[in-house]
Protein backbone atom coordinates (compact mmCIF):
# COMPACT_ATOMS: atom_id res chain seq x y z
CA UNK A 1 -252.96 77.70 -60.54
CA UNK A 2 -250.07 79.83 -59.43
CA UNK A 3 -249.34 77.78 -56.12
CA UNK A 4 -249.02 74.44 -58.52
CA UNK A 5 -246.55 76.46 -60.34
CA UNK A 6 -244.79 77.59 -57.10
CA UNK A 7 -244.94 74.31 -55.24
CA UNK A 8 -242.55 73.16 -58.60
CA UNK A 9 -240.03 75.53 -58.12
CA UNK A 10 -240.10 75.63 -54.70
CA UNK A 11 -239.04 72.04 -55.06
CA UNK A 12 -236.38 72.06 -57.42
CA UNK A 13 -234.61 74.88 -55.57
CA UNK A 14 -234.90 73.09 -52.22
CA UNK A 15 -233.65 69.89 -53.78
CA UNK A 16 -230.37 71.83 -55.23
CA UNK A 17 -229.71 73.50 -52.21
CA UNK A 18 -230.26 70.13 -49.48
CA UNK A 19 -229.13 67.13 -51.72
CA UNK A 20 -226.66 66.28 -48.96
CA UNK A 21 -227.89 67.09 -45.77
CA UNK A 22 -229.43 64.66 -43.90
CA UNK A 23 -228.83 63.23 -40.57
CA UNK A 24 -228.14 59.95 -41.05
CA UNK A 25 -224.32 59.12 -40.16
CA UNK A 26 -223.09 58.94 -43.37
CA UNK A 27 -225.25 61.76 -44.81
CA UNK A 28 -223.90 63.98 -41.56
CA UNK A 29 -220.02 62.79 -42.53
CA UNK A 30 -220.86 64.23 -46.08
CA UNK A 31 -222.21 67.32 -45.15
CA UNK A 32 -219.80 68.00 -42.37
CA UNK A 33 -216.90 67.58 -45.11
CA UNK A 34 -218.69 69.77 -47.41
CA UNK A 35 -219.38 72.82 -45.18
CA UNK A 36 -215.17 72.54 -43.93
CA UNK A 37 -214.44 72.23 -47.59
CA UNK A 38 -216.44 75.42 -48.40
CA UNK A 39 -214.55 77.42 -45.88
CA UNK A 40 -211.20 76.72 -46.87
CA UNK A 41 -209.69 80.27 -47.79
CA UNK A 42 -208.05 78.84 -51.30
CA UNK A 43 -208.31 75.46 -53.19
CA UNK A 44 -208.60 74.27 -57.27
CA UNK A 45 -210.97 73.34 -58.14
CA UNK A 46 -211.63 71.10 -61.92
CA UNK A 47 -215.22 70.32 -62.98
CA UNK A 48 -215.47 68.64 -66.31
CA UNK A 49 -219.30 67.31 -67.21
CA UNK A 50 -219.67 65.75 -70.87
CA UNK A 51 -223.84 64.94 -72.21
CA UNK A 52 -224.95 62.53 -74.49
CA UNK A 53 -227.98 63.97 -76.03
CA UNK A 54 -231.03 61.79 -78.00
CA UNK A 55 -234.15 63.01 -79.94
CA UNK A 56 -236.51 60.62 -81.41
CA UNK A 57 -240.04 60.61 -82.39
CA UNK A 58 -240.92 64.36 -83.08
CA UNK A 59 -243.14 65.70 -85.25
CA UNK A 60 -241.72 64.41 -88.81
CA UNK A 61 -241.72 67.97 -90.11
CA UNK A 62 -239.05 68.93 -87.06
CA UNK A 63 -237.24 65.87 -86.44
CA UNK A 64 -234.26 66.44 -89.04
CA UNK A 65 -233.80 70.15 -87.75
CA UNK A 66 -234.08 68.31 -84.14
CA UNK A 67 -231.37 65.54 -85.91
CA UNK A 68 -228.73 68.32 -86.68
CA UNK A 69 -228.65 70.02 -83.13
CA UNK A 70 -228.21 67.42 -81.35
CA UNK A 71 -225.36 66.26 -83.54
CA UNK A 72 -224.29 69.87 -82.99
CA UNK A 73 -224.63 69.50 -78.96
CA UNK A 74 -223.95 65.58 -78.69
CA UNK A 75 -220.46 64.43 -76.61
CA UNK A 76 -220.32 68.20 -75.74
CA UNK A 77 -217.86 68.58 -72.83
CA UNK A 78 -217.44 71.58 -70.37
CA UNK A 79 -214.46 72.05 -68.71
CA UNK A 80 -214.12 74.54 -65.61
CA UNK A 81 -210.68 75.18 -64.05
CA UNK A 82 -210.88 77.82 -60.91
CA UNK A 83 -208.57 78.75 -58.58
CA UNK A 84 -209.68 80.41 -55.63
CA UNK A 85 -207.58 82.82 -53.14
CA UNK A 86 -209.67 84.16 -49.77
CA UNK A 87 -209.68 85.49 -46.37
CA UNK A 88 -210.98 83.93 -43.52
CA UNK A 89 -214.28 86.02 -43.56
CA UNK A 90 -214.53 85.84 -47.30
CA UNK A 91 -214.68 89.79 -47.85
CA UNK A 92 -211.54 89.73 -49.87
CA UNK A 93 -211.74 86.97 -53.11
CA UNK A 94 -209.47 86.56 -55.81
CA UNK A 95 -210.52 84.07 -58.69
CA UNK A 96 -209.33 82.43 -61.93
CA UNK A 97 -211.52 80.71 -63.94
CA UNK A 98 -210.43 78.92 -66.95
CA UNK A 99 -213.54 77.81 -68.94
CA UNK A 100 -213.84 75.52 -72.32
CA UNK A 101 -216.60 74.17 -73.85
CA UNK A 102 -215.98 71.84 -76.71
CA UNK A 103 -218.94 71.67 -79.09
CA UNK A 104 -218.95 69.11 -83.17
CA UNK A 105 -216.02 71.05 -84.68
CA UNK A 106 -216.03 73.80 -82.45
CA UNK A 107 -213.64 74.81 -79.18
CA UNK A 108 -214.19 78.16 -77.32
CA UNK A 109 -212.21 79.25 -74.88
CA UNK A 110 -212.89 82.11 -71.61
CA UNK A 111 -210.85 83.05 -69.18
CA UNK A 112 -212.10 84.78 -66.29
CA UNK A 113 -210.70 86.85 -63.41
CA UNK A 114 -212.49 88.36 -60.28
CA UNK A 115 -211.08 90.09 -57.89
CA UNK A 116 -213.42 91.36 -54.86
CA UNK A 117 -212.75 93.33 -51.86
CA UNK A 118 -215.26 94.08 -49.43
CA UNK A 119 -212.99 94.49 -46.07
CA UNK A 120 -212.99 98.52 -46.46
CA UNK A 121 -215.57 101.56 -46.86
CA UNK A 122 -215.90 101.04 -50.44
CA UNK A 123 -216.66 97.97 -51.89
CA UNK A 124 -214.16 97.10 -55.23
CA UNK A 125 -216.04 94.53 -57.28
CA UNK A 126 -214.07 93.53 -60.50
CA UNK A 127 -214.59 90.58 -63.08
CA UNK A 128 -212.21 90.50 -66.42
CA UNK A 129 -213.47 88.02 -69.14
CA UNK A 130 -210.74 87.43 -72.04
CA UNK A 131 -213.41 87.98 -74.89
CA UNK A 132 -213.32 84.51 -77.04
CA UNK A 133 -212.76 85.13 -81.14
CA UNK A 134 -215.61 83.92 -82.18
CA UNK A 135 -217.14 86.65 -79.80
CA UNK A 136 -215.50 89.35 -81.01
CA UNK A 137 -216.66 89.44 -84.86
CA UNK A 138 -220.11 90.25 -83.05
CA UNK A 139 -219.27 93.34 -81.20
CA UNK A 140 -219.02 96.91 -82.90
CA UNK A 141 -216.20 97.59 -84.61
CA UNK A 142 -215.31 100.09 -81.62
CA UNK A 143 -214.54 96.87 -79.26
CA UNK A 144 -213.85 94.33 -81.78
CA UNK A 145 -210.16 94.77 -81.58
CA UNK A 146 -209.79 95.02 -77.74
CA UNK A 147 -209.09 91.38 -75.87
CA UNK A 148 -210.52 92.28 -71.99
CA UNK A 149 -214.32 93.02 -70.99
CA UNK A 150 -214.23 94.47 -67.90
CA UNK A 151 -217.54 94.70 -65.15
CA UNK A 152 -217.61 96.75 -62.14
CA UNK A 153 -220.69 97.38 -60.79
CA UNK A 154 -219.61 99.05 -58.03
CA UNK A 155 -218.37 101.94 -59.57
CA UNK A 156 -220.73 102.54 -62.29
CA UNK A 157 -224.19 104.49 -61.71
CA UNK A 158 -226.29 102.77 -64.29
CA UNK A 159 -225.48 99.32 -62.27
CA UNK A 160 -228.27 97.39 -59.94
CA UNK A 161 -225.97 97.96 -57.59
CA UNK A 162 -225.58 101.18 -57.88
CA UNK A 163 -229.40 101.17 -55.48
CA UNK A 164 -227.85 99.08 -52.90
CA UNK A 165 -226.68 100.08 -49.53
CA UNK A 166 -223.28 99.51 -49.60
CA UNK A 167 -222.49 99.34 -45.51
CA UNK A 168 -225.47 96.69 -44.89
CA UNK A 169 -224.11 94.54 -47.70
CA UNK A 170 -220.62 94.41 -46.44
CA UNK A 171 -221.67 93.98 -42.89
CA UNK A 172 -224.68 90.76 -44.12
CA UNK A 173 -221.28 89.60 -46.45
CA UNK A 174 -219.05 89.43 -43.38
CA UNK A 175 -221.91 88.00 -41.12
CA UNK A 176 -224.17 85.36 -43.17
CA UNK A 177 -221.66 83.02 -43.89
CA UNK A 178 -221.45 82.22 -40.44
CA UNK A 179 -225.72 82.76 -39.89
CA UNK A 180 -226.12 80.31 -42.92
CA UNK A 181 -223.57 77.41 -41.82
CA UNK A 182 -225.24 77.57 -38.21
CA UNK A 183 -228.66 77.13 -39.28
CA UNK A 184 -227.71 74.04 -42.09
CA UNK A 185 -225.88 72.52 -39.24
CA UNK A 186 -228.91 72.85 -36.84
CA UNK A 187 -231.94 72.03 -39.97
CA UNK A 188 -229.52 69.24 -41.14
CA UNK A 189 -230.73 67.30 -37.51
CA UNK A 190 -234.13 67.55 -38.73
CA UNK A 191 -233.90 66.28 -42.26
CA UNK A 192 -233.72 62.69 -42.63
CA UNK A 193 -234.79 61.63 -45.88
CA UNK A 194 -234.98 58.08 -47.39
CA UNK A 195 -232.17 58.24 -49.04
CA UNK A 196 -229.38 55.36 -48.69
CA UNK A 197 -225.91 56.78 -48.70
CA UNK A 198 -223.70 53.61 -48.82
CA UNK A 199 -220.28 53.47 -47.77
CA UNK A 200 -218.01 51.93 -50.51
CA UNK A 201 -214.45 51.95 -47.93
CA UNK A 202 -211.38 53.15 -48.37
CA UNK A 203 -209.78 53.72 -52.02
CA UNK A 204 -206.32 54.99 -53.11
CA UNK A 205 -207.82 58.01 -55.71
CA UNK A 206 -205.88 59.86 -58.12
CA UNK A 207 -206.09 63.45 -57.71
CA UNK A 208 -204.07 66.53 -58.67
CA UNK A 209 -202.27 66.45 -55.50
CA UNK A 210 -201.33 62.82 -56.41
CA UNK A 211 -202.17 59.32 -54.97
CA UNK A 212 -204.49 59.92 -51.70
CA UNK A 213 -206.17 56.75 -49.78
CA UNK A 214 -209.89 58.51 -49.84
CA UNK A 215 -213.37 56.86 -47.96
CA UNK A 216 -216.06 56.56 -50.83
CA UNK A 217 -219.76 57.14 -50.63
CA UNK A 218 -222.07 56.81 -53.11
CA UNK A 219 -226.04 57.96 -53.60
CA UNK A 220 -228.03 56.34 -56.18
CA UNK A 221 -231.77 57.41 -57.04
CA UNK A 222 -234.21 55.87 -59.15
CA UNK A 223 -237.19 58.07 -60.76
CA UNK A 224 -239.65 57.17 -58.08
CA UNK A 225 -236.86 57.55 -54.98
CA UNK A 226 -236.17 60.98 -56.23
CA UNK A 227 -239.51 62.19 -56.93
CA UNK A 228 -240.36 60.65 -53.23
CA UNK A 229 -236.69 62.98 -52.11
CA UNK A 230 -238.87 66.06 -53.64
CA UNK A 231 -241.79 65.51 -51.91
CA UNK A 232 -239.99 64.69 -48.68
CA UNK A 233 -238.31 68.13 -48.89
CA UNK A 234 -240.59 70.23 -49.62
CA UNK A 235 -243.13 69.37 -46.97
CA UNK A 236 -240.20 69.46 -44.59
CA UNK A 237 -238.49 72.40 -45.27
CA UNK A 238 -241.92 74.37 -45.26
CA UNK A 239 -243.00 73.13 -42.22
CA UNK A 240 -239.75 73.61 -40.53
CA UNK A 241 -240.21 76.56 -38.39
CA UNK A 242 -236.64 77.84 -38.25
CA UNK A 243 -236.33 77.28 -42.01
CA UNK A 244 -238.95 79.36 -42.29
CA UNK A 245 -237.27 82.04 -40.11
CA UNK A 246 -234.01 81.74 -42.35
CA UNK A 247 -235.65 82.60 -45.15
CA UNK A 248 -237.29 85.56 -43.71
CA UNK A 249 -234.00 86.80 -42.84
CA UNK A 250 -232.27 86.42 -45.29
CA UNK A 251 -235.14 88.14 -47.87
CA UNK A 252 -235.04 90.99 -45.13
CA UNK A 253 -231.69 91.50 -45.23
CA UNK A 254 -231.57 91.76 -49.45
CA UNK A 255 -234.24 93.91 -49.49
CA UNK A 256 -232.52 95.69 -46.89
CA UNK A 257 -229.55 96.54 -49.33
CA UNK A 258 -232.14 98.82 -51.64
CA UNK A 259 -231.44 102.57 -51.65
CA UNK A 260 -235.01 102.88 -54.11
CA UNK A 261 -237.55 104.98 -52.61
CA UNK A 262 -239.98 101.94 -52.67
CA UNK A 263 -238.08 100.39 -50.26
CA UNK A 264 -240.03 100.71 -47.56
CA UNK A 265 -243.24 99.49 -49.42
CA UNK A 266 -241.00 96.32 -50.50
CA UNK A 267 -240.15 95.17 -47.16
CA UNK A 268 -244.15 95.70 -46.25
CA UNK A 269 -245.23 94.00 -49.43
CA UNK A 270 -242.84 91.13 -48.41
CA UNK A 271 -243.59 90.92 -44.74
CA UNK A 272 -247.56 90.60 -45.67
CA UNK A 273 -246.58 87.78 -48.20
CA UNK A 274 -244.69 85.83 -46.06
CA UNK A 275 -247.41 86.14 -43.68
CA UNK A 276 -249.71 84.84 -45.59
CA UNK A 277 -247.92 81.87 -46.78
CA UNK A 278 -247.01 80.94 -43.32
CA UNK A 279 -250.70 81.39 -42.42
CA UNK A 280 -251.79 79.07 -45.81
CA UNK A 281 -249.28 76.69 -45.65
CA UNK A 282 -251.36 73.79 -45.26
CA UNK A 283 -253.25 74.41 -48.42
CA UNK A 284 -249.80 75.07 -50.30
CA UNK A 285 -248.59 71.36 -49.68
CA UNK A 286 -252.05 69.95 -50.22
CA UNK A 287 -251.49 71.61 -53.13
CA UNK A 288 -247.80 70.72 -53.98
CA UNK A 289 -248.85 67.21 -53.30
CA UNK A 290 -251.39 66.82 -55.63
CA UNK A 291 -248.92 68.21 -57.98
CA UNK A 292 -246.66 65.64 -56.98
CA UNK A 293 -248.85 62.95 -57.16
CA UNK A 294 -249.89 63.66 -61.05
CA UNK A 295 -245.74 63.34 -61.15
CA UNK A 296 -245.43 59.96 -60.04
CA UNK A 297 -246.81 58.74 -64.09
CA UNK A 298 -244.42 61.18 -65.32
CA UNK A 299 -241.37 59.97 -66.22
CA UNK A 300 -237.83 62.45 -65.17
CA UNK A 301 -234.71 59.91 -64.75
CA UNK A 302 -234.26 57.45 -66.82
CA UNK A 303 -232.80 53.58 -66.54
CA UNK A 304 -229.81 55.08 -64.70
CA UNK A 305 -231.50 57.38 -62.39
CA UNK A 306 -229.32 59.77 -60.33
CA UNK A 307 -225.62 58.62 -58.97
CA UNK A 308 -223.47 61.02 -56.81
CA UNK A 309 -220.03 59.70 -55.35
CA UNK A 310 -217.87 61.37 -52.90
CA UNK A 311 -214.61 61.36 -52.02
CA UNK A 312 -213.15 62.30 -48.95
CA UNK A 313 -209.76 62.20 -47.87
CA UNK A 314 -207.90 64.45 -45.23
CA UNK A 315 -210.86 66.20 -43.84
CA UNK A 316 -211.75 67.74 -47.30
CA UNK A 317 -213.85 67.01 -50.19
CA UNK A 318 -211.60 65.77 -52.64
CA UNK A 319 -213.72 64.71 -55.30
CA UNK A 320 -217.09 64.74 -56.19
CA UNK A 321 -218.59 62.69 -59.50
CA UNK A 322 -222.31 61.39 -60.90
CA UNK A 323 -224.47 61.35 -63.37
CA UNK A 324 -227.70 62.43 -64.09
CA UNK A 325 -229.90 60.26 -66.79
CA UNK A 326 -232.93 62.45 -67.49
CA UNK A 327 -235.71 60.89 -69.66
CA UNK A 328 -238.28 63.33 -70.69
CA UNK A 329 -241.35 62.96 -72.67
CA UNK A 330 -242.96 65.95 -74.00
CA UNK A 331 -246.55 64.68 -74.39
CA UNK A 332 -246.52 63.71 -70.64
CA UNK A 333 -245.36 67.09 -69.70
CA UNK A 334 -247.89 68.79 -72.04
CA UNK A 335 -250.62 66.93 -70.34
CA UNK A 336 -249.46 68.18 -66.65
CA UNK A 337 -248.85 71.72 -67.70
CA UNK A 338 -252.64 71.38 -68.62
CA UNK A 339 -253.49 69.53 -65.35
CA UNK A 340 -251.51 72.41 -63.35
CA UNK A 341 -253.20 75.25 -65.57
CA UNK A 342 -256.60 73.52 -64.85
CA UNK A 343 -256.81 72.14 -68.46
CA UNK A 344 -257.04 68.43 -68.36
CA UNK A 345 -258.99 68.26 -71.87
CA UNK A 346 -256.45 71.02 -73.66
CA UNK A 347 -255.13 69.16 -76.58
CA UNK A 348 -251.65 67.37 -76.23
CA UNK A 349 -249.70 69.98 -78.58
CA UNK A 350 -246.27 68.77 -78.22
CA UNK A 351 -244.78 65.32 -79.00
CA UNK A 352 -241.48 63.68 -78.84
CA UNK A 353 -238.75 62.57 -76.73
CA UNK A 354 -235.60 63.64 -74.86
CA UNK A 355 -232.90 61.84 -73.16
CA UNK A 356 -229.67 62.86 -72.18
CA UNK A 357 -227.66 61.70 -69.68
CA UNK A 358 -225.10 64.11 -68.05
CA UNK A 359 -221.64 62.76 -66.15
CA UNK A 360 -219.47 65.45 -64.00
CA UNK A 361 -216.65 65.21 -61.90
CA UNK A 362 -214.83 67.56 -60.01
CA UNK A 363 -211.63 67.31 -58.44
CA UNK A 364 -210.42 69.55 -55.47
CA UNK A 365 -207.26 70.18 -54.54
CA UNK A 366 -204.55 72.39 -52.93
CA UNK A 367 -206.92 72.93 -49.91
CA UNK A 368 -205.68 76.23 -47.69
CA UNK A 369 -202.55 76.64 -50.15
CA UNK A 370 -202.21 80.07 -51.47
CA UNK A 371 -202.92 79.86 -55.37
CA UNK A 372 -201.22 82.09 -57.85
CA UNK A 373 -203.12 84.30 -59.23
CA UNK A 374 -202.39 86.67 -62.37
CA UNK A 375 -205.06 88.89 -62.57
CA UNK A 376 -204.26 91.03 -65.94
CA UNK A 377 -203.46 94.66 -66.33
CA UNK A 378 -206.18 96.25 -68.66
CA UNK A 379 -206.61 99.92 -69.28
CA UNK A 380 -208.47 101.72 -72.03
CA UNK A 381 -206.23 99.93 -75.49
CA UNK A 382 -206.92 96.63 -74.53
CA UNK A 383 -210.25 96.52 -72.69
CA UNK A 384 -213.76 97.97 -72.82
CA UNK A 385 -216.36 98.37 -70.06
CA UNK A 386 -219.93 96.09 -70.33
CA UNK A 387 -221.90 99.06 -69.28
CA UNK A 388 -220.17 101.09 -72.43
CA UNK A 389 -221.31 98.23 -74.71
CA UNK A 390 -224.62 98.73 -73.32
CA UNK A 391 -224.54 102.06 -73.95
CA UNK A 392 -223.64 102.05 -77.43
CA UNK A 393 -225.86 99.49 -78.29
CA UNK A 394 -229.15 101.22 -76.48
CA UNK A 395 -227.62 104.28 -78.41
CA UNK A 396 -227.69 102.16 -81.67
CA UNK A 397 -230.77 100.98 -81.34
CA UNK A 398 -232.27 104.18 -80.65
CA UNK A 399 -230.96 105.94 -83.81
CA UNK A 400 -232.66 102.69 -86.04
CA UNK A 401 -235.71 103.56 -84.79
């Protein structure tokens, strides 16, 4: 039952990372846009998403507990503010990111500044996060007074990446941009999936860099058009030969990084896998597609489905907005967990039903303009070091024992 259980993920990944590739005209004009946007070396960036949350018909004895978190989490909004400075290879990044989340009664607040460098011998990989209030009356008193939180895993030698081979990452960072683009470009010939992209014409759109006449397309998907967009991807991108050959490329190259002394046998253990599913992939998607046929009475989107708009104007991305409306009924998921686990007759153990309905929009602007960015000074007063909380805590828990 683990393939069922694969074929799922394997779906929802591949539908996250090729939602707008396609080789249509329209679907090509989006894509196009989007890779040119993603290698501008500095742009803002301001995502703000918003849910409206319902619970009904649980089991009586949960259903006011249910009642009160969703008041908690309902009109929730989550605002993300990033500024982004780069270099044409994108070995040297410098980021701001201002993020707010505004809960019932509640506002929280985190900055966040990262600054990486990956253009010399040693790698300098630094992210400051201003430590929100409510944060700080959880950590020991020994950090409770200090503002910063500082990670750098590149110079600490209890960090993952302390076992990685710092010369082959720089060299795949400097190189797979560039290995990853080409092969979208070339896969995004062979991907043509049902899906309409419709042209709404030309619009004057408000943005942060002011009034902008921008072309406007729009994707909408019903529950049975986007389970049909899953199944159409999947079977595609598996059978696609140089997918296939991305993939094992790019796994090569991360395992590559390790310094463990198992390396070795994880690049063999990998090699024989991906052998093997290349050799049973037509038993995977017969597989996969039975899952996805005991989908299609399983309800995921609701009335309002899926709607993406984009907005282009001047070459670039300059907006993108949608909403997802996600209907979920916990009996019917029960009952194909079962299915999937080879339990049709299991008992139906969970009841009730979820919808929320998500909106986001994100506006881009000040594409290839150089972005101020204050990184702040921190030092041992005002800052503390996530692998020192670590320690202390491990230490802490060690002397309860």
């Amino acid at each position: 039952m683990r393939t069922h259980k694969k074929s799922i993920w394997v779906a929802l990944a591949a539908t996250l990372l090729l939602v707008i590739t396609g080789c249509s005209t329209n679907q090509l004009e989006i894509f196009n846009v989007a890779l040119k946007t993603q290698a501008a070396k500095s742009m803002q960036t301001h995502t703000t998403m918003t849910f409206q949350l319902s619970c009904t018909d649980f089991d009586p004895a949960v259903q006011p507990q249910i009642d009160q978190a969703t008041l908690f989490a309902n009109n929730a909004k989550l605002d993300f503010n990033v500024k982004t400075n780069a270099n044409e290879q994108k070995t040297a990044v410098q980021s701001q990111i201002d993020m707010n989340l505004a809960l019932q009664g509640m506002n929280i607040s985190v900055p966040i500044w990262a600054d990486v460098d990956l253009t010399g011998n040693t790698p300098i990989i630094t992210e400051i996060i201003k430590v929100p209030q409510i944060a700080k009356t959880s950590l020991p008193p020994k950090f409770a007074s200090k503002d910063y939180m500082v990670i750098s895993p590149t110079t600490s030698s209890t960090s993952p990446l302390s076992s990685v081979d710092m010369t082959q990452l720089i060299n795949f960072s400097k190189t797979f941009q560039a290995t990853e683009t080409s092969f979208l470009t070339s896969y995004s010939q062979r991907f043509n999936p049902a899906v309409n992209v419709v042209d709404n014409g030309i619009q004057n759109l408000q943005t942060d860099d002011g009034l902008k006449p921008a072309r406007m397309y729009e994707i909408t998907l019903n529950d049975t058009q986007f389970k049909d967009f899953i199944r159409y991807t999947v079977n595609n991108f598996v059978q696609d030969q140089e997918a296939m050959n991305f993939v094992k490329t790019f796994m090569d190259s991360v395992l590559g990084f390790s310094q463990t002394p198992d390396k070795a046998k994880s690049l063999s253990d990998f090699d024989q896998a991906f052998s093997e599913f290349k050799t049973n992939r037509p038993q995977f998607l017969t597989n996969f597609n039975t899952a996805m046929d005991q989908l299609n009475d399983i309800t995921i989107l609701g009335d309002k489905g899926l709607d993406l708009q984009y907005a282009i104007s001047g070459g670039y991305l300059a907006q993108k907005s949608g909403s997802i409306d996600l209907k979920v009924n916990l009996a019917q998921i029960n009952a194909f967990v079962n299915n999937l686990n080879g339990h049709p007759s299991a008992p139906i153990t969970a009841q009730g039903n979820v919808n929320l309905m998500v909106n986001f929009k994100t506006d881009i602007s000040s594409v290839n303009i150089p972005l101020s960015i204050q990184i702040p000074a921190v030092n041992s007063d005002n800052s503390f070091n996530n692998m020192d909380l670590m320690s202390l805590s491990t230490a802490n828990a060690t002397v309860s024992k």
